[in-house]
Protein backbone atom coordinates (compact mmCIF):
# COMPACT_ATOMS: atom_id res chain seq x y z
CA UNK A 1 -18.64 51.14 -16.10
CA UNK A 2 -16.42 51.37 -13.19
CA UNK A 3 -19.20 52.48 -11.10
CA UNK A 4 -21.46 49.18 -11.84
CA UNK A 5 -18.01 47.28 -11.27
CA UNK A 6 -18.11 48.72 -7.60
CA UNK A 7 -21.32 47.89 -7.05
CA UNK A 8 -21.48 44.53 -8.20
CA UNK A 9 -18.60 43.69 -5.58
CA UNK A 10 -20.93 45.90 -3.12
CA UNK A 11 -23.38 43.91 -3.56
CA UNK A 12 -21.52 40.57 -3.45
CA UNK A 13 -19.72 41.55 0.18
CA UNK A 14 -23.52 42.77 1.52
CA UNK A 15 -25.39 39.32 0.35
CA UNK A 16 -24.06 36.41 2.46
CA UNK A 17 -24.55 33.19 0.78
CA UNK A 18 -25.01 29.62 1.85
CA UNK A 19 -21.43 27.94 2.82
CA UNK A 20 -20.71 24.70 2.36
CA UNK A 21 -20.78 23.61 6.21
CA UNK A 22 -24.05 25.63 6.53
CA UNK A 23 -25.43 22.86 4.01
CA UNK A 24 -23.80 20.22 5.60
CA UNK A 25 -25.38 20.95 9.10
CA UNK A 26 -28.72 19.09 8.87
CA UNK A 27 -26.97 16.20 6.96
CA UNK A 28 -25.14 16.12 9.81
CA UNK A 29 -27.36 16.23 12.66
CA UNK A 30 -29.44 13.67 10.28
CA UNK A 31 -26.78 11.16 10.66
CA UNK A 32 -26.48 11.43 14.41
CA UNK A 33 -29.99 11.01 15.19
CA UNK A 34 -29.55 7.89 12.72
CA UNK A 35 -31.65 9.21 10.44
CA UNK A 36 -29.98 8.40 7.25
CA UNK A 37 -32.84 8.15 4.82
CA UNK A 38 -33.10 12.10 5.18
CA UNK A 39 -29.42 12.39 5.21
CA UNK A 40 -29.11 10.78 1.96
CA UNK A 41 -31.65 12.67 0.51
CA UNK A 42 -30.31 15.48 1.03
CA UNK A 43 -26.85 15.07 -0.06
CA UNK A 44 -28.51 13.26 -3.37
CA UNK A 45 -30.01 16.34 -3.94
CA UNK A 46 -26.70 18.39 -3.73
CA UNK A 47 -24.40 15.95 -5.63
CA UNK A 48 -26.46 16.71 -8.72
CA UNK A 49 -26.22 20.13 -8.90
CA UNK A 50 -23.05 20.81 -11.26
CA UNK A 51 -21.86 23.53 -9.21
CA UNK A 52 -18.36 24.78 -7.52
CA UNK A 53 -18.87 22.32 -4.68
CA UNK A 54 -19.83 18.97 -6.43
CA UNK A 55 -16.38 16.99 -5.41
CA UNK A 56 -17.52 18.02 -2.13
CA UNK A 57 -20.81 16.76 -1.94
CA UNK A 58 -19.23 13.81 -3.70
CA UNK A 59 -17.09 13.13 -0.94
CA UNK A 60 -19.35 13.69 1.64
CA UNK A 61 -22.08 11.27 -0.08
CA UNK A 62 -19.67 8.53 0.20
CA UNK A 63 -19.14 9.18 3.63
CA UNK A 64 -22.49 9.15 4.73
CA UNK A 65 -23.35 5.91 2.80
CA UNK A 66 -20.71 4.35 4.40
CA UNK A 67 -21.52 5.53 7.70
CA UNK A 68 -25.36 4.04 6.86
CA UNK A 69 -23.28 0.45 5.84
CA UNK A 70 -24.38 0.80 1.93
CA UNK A 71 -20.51 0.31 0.99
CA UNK A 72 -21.19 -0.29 -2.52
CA UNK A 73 -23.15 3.01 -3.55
CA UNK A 74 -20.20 4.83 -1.40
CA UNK A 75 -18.11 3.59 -3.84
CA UNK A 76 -19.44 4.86 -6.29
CA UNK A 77 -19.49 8.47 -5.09
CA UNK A 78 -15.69 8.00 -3.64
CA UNK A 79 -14.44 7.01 -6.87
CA UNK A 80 -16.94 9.90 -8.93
CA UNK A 81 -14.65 11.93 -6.78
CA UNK A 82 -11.76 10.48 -7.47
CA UNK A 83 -12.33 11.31 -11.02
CA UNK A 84 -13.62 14.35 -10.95
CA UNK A 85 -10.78 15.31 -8.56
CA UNK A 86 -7.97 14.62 -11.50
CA UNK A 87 -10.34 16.26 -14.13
CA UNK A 88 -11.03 19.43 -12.37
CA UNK A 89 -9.20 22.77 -13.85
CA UNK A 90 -10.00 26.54 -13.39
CA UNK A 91 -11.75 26.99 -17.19
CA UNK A 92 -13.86 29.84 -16.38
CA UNK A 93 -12.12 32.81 -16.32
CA UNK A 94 -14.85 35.05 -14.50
CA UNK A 95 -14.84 32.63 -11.60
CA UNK A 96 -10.69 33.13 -11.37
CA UNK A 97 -10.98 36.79 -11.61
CA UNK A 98 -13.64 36.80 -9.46
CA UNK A 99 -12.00 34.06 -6.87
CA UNK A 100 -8.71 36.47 -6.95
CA UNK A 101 -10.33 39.67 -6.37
CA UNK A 102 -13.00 38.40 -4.03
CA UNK A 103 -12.19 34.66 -2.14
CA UNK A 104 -11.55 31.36 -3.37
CA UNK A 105 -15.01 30.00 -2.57
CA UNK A 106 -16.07 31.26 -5.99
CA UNK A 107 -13.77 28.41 -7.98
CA UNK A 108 -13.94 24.98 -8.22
CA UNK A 109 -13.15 22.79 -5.39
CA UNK A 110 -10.04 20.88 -6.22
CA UNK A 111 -9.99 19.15 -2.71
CA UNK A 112 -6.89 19.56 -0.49
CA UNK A 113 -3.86 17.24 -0.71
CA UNK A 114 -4.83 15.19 2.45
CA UNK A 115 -8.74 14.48 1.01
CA UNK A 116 -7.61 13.51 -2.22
CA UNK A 117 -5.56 10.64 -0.87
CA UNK A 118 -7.92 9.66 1.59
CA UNK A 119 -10.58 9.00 -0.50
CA UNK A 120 -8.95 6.08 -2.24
CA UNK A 121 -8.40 5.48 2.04
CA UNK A 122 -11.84 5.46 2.47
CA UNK A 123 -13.19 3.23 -0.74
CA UNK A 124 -10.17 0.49 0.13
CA UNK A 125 -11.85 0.35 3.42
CA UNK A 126 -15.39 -0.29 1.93
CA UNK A 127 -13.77 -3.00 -0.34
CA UNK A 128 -12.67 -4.66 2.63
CA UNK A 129 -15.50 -4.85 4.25
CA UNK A 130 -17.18 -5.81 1.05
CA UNK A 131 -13.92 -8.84 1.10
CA UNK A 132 -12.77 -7.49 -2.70
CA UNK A 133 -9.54 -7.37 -1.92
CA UNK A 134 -8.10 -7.06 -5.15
CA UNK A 135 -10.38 -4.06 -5.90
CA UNK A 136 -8.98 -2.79 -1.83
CA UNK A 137 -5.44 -2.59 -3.16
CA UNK A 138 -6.07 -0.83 -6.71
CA UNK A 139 -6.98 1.60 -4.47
CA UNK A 140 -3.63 1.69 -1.65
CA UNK A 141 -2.00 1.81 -5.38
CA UNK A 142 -3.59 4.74 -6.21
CA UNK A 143 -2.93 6.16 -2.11
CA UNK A 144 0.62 5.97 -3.41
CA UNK A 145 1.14 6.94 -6.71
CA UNK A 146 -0.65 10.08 -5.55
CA UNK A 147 1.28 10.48 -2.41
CA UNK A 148 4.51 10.41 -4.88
CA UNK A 149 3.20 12.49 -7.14
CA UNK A 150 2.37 15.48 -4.11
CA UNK A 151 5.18 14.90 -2.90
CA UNK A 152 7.45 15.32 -5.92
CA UNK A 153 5.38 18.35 -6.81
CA UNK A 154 5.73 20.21 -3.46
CA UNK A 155 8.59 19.37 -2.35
CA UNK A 156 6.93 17.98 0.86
CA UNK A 157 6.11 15.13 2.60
CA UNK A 158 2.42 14.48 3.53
CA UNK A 159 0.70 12.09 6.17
CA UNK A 160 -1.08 9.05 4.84
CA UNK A 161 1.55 6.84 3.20
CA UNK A 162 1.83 5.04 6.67
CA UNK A 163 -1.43 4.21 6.61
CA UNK A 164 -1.22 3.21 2.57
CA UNK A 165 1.12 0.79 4.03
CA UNK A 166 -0.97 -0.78 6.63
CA UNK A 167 -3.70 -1.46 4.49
CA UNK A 168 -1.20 -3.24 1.69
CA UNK A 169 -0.65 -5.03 5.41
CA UNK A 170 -4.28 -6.08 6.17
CA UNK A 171 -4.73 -6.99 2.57
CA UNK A 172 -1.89 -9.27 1.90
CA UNK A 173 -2.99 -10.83 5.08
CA UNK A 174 -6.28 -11.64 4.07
CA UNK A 175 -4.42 -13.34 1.43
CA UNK A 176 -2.42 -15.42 3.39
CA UNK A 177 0.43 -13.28 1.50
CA UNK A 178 2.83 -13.12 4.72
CA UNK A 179 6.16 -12.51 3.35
CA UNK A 180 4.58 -9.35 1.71
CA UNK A 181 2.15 -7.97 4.89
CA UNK A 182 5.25 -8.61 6.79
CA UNK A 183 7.42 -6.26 4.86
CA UNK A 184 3.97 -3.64 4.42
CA UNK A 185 3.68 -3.69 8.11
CA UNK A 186 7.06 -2.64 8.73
CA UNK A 187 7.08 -0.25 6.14
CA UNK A 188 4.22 1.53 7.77
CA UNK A 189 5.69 1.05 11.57
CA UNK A 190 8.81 2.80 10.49
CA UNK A 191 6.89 5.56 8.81
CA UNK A 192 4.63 5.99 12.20
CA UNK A 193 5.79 4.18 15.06
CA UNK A 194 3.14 6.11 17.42
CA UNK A 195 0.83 3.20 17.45
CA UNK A 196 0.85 -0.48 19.34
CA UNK A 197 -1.33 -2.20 17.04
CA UNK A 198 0.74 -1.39 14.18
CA UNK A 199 3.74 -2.77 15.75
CA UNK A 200 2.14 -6.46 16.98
CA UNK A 201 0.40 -6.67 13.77
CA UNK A 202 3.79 -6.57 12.47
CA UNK A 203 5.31 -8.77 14.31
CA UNK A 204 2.12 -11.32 13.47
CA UNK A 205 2.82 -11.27 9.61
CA UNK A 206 6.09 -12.00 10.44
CA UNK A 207 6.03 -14.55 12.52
CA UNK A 208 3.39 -15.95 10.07
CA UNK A 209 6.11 -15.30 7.28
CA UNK A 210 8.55 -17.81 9.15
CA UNK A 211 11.44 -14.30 8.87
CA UNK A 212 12.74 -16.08 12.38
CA UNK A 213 15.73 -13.82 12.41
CA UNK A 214 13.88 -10.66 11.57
CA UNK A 215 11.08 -11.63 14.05
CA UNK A 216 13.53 -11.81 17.20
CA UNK A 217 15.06 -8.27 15.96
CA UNK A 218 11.58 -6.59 16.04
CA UNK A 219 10.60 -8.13 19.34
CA UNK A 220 14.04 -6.62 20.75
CA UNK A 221 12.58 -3.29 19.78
CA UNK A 222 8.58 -3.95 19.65
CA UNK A 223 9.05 -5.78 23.47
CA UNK A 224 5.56 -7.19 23.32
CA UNK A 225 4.04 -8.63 26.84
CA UNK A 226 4.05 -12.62 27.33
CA UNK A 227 0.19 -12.01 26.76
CA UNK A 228 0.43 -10.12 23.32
CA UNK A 229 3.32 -12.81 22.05
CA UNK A 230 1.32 -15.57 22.57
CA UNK A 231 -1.09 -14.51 20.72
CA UNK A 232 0.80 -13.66 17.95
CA UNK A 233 2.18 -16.97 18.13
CA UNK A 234 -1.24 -18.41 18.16
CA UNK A 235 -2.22 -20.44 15.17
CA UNK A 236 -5.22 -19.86 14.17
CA UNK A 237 -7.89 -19.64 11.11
CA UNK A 238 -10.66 -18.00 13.12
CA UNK A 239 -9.14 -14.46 13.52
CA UNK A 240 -11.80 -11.79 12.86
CA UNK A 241 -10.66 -8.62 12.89
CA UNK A 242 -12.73 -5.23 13.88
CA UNK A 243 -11.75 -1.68 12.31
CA UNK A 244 -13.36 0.77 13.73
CA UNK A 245 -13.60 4.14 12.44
CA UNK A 246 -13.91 6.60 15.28
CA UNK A 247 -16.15 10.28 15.68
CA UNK A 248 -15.31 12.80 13.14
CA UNK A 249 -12.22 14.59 11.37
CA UNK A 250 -11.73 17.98 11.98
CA UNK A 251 -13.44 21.40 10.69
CA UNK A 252 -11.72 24.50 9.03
CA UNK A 253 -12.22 27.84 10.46
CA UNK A 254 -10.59 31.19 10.25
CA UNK A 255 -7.00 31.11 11.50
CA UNK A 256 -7.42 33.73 14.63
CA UNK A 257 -3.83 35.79 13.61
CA UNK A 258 -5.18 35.89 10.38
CA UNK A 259 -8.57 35.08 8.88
CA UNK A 260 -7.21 35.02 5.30
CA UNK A 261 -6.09 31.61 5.88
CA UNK A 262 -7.95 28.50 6.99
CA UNK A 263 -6.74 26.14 9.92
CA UNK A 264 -8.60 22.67 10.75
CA UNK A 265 -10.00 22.45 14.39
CA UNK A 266 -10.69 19.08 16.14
CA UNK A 267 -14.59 18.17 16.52
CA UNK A 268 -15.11 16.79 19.70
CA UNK A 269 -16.86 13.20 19.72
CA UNK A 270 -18.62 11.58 22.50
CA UNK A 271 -17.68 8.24 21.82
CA UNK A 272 -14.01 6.96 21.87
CA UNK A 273 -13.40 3.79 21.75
CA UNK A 274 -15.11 0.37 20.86
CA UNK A 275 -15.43 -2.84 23.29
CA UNK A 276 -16.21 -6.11 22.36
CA UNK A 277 -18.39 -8.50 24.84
CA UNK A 278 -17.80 -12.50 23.74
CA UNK A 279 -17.30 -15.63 24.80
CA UNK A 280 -14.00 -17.10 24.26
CA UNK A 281 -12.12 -20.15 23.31
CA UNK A 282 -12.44 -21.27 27.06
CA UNK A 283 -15.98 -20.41 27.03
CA UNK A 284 -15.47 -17.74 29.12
CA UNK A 285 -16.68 -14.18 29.11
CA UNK A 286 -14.03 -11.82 28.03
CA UNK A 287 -14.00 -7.96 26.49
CA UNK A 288 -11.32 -5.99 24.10
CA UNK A 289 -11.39 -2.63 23.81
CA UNK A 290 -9.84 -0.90 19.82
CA UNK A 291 -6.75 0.99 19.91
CA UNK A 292 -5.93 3.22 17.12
CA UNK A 293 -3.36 2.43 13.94
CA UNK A 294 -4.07 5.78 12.20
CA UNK A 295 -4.83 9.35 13.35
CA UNK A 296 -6.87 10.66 10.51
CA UNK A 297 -7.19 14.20 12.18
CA UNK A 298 -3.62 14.85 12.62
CA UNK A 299 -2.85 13.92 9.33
CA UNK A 300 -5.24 16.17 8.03
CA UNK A 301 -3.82 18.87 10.09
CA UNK A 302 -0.55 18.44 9.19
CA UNK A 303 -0.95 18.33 5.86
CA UNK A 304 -2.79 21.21 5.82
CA UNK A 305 -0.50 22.83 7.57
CA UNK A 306 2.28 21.33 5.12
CA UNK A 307 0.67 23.55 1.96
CA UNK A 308 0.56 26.93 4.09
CA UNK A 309 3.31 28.11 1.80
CA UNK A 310 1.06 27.39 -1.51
CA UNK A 311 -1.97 29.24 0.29
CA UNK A 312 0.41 32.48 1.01
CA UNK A 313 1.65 32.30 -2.21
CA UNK A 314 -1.69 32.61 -4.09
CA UNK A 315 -2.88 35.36 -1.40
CA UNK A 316 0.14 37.09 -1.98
CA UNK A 317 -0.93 37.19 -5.65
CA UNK A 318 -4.35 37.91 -5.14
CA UNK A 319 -3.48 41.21 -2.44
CA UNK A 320 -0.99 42.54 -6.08
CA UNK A 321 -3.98 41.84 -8.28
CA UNK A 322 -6.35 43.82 -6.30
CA UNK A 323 -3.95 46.38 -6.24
CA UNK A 324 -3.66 46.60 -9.83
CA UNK A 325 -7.51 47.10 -10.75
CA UNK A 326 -7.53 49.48 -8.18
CA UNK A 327 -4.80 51.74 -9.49
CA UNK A 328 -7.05 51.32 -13.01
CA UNK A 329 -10.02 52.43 -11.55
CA UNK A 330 -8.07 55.37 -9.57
CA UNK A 331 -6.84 56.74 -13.09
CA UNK A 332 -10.00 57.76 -14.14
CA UNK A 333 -11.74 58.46 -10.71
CA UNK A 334 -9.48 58.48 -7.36
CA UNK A 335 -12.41 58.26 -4.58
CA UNK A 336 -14.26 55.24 -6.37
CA UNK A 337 -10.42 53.39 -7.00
CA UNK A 338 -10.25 53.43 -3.25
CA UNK A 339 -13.43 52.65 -2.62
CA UNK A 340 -13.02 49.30 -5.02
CA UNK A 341 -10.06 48.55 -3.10
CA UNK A 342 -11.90 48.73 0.40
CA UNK A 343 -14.71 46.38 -1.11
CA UNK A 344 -11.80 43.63 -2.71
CA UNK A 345 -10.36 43.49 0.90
CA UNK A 346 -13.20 43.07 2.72
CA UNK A 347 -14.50 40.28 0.40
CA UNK A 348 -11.29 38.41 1.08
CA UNK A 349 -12.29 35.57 3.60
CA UNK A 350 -10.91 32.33 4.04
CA UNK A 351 -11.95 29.21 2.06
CA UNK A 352 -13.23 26.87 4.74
CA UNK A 353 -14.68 24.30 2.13
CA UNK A 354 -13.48 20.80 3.46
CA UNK A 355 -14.73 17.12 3.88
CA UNK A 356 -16.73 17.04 7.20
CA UNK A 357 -17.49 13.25 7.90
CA UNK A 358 -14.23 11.78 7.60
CA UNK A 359 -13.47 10.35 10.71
CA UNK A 360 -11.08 11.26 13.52
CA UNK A 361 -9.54 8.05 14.29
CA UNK A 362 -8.94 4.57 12.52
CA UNK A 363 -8.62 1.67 15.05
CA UNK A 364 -8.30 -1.77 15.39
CA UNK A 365 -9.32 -5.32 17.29
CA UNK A 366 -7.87 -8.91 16.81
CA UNK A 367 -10.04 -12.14 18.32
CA UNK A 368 -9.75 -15.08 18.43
CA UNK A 369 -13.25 -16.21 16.88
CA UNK A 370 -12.96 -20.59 17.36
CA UNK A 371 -15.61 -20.89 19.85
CA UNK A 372 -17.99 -17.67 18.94
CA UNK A 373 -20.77 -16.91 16.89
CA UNK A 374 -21.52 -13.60 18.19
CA UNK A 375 -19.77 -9.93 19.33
CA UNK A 376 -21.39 -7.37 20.95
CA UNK A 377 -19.83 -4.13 20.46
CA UNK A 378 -20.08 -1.03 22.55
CA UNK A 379 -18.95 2.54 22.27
CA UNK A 380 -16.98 3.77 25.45
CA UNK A 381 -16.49 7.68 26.31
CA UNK A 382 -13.40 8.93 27.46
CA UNK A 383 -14.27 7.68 31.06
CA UNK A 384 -14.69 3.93 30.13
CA UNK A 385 -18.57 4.35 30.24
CA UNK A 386 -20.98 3.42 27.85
CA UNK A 387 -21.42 6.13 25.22
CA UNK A 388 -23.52 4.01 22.28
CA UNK A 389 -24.64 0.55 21.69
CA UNK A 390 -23.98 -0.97 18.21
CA UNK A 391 -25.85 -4.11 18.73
CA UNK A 392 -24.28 -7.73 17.66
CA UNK A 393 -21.68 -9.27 15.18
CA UNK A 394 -23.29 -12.22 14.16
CA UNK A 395 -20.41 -14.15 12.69
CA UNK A 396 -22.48 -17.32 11.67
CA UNK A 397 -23.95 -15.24 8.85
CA UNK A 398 -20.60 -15.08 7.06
CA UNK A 399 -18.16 -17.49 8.54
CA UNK A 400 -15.39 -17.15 6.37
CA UNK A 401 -16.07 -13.44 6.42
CA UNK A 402 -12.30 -11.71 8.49
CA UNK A 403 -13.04 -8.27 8.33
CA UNK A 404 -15.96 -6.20 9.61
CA UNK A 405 -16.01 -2.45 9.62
CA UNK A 406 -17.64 -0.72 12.73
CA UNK A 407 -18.82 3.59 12.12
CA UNK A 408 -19.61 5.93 14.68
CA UNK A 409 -19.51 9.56 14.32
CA UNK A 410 -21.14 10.66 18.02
């Protein structure tokens, strides 16, 4: 018996299998070519397969269809996963002994803290664009009662509750709710005070919100330029606002002082920023280029980083239980204990499951849209230059329409 034991973990350390990013490759490439018919096909074809992966796929389906603008179907994956993501438990008990003596690739995905908050993130953003705003904020609800519960759990605080907060922001605004986007704006500011647009979109709400007294506080600390105060000051029912989500989050790879444990990398993107070409209020030509309100990769980092204790822990556990069938096989035959040991060790390998198309950045433009029908938006590299084209804005098609959401992943 013991023998067949060795060499069925033999067998499993010789025989590489398919990883989860080796599947994900051609989606990938797919989607930068623009080819999302054969994208979505493909990740169709993995989401129903009931296997260890499936709130992966999951995730990643609802990425890509919002990347290909079909915000409604993403949905649907995003909040499959969602589900799933609170139903998932480890019920097979050859997959756990066979995840602690080998590597956690062979057990259900549960998703890491950071994904499973973001993809109430990303489905609040699809309702937006979709202008269900109602629908938008059952899902910054569910950002935070999730973000309390992690936290109380762990004992740690994790990165997305700022941008929770912002989005309360944008939606109460769209609702001409400006005593409470005031308040969500400044909730998120003093949670991340890293970014500019954050900070005038503050002071906008509350300026709208008539807060007179608050308003001159946070422009004592905010100090906006005469440009940027006039137009918050600006009264105006023609605001359109961009949101732009920016290249792709990053990847998990072996950490290189140990490659036990997973660490996220950054993927470098191409294109950085988005500019908008239009004609305004003066009938002049005029251009604004996004700035960021959320830093989706550094959250994910950090977070990650944030549960490195949990990870030890269960590696810690795994190492003793390793150690313990060993010793059982040793008692009845020394050289093939040690030789089970050798195989459990070298099976060990990092879990570098994780969602590949979120995206790196979230940022933001404010226009003044009284005069225009049409934006033309442009990506810019890191040098200013043209990276992609993403054609026109027509804003006659949808004039009471305030919120449009721009993807890129190059």
């Amino acid at each position: 018996m013991t023998k067949y034991f060795v060499l069925f973990f033999s067998t499993f350390v010789l025989c590489s299998c398919a990883t989860h990013q080796s599947r994900l490759a051609p989606v990938r490439s797919n989607l930068l070519l623009g080819q999302c018919e054969e994208a979505l096909k493909k990740l169709d074809e993995l989401t129903s397969k009931d296997d260890s992966d499936r709130l992966l796929y999951l995730m990643e389906y609802g990425s890509a269809l919002q990347i290909c603008k079909d915000y409604r179907k993403s949905n649907e994956m995003l909040l499959q996963a969602d589900k799933l993501s609170e139903q998932i438990d480890y019920i097979s008990v050859s997959k756990v002994v066979g995840a602690t003596l080998l590597n956690e690739e062979m057990i259900q995905y549960k998703g890491d803290i950071f994904e499973k908050l973001f993809i109430n993130a990303v489905a609040a953003l699809n309702f937006l664009e979709l202008e269900q705003y109602d629908e938008a904020m059952v899902e910054v609800r569910r950002i935070n009662e999730k973000y309390n519960k992690f936290t109380a759990e762990e004992k740690t605080s994790y990165e997305l509750n700022s941008f929770a907060q912002y989005l309360a922001g944008l939606i109460y605004e769209q609702e001409k709710k400006y005593d409470d986007a005031c308040i969500s704006y400044k909730n998120a500011y003093k949670l991340d005070m890293t970014f500019r647009n954050v900070a005038l979109d503050m002071l906008t709400a509350c300026w709208r919100a008539k807060r007179t007294q608050e308003f001159g506080e946070l422009v004592k600390q905010v100090v906006p330029t005469p440009d940027e105060l006039e137009f918050i000051k600006r009264k105006t029912k023609n605001e359109k606002i961009i949101l732009y989500l920016q290249g792709l989050g990053p990847q998990k790879a072996p950490r290189p002082e140990n490659h036990l444990y997973p660490y996220l990398l950054p993927t470098q993107s191409l294109t950085k920023e988005i500019m908008l070409n239009y004609t305004d209020e003066n009938e002049k030509p005029n251009t604004k280029v996004s700035s960021p309100v959320y830093n989706v990769e550094k959250a994910a980092i950090n977070t990650l980083e944030a549960d490195y204790n949990s990870l030890t822990g269960r590696r810690l556990g795994a190492r003793i239980a390793k150690e313990v069938v060993a010793d059982q096989i040793r008692q009845k035959d020394k050289a093939l204990g040690d030789l089970a040991l050798i195989v459990m060790v070298v099976a060990e390998r990092a879990d570098l499951r994780s969602w590949s198309l979120l995206p790196e950045t979230i940022q933001v433009i404010r226009v003044d849209a009284s005069k225009m029908s049409k934006i033309k938006v442009t990506g810019l590299n890191q040098f200013h230059a043209e990276s992609e084209s993403f054609g026109e804005i027509d804003l006659s098609l949808k004039p009471n329409k305030k919120i449009y959401l721009v993807r890129s992943i190059k």
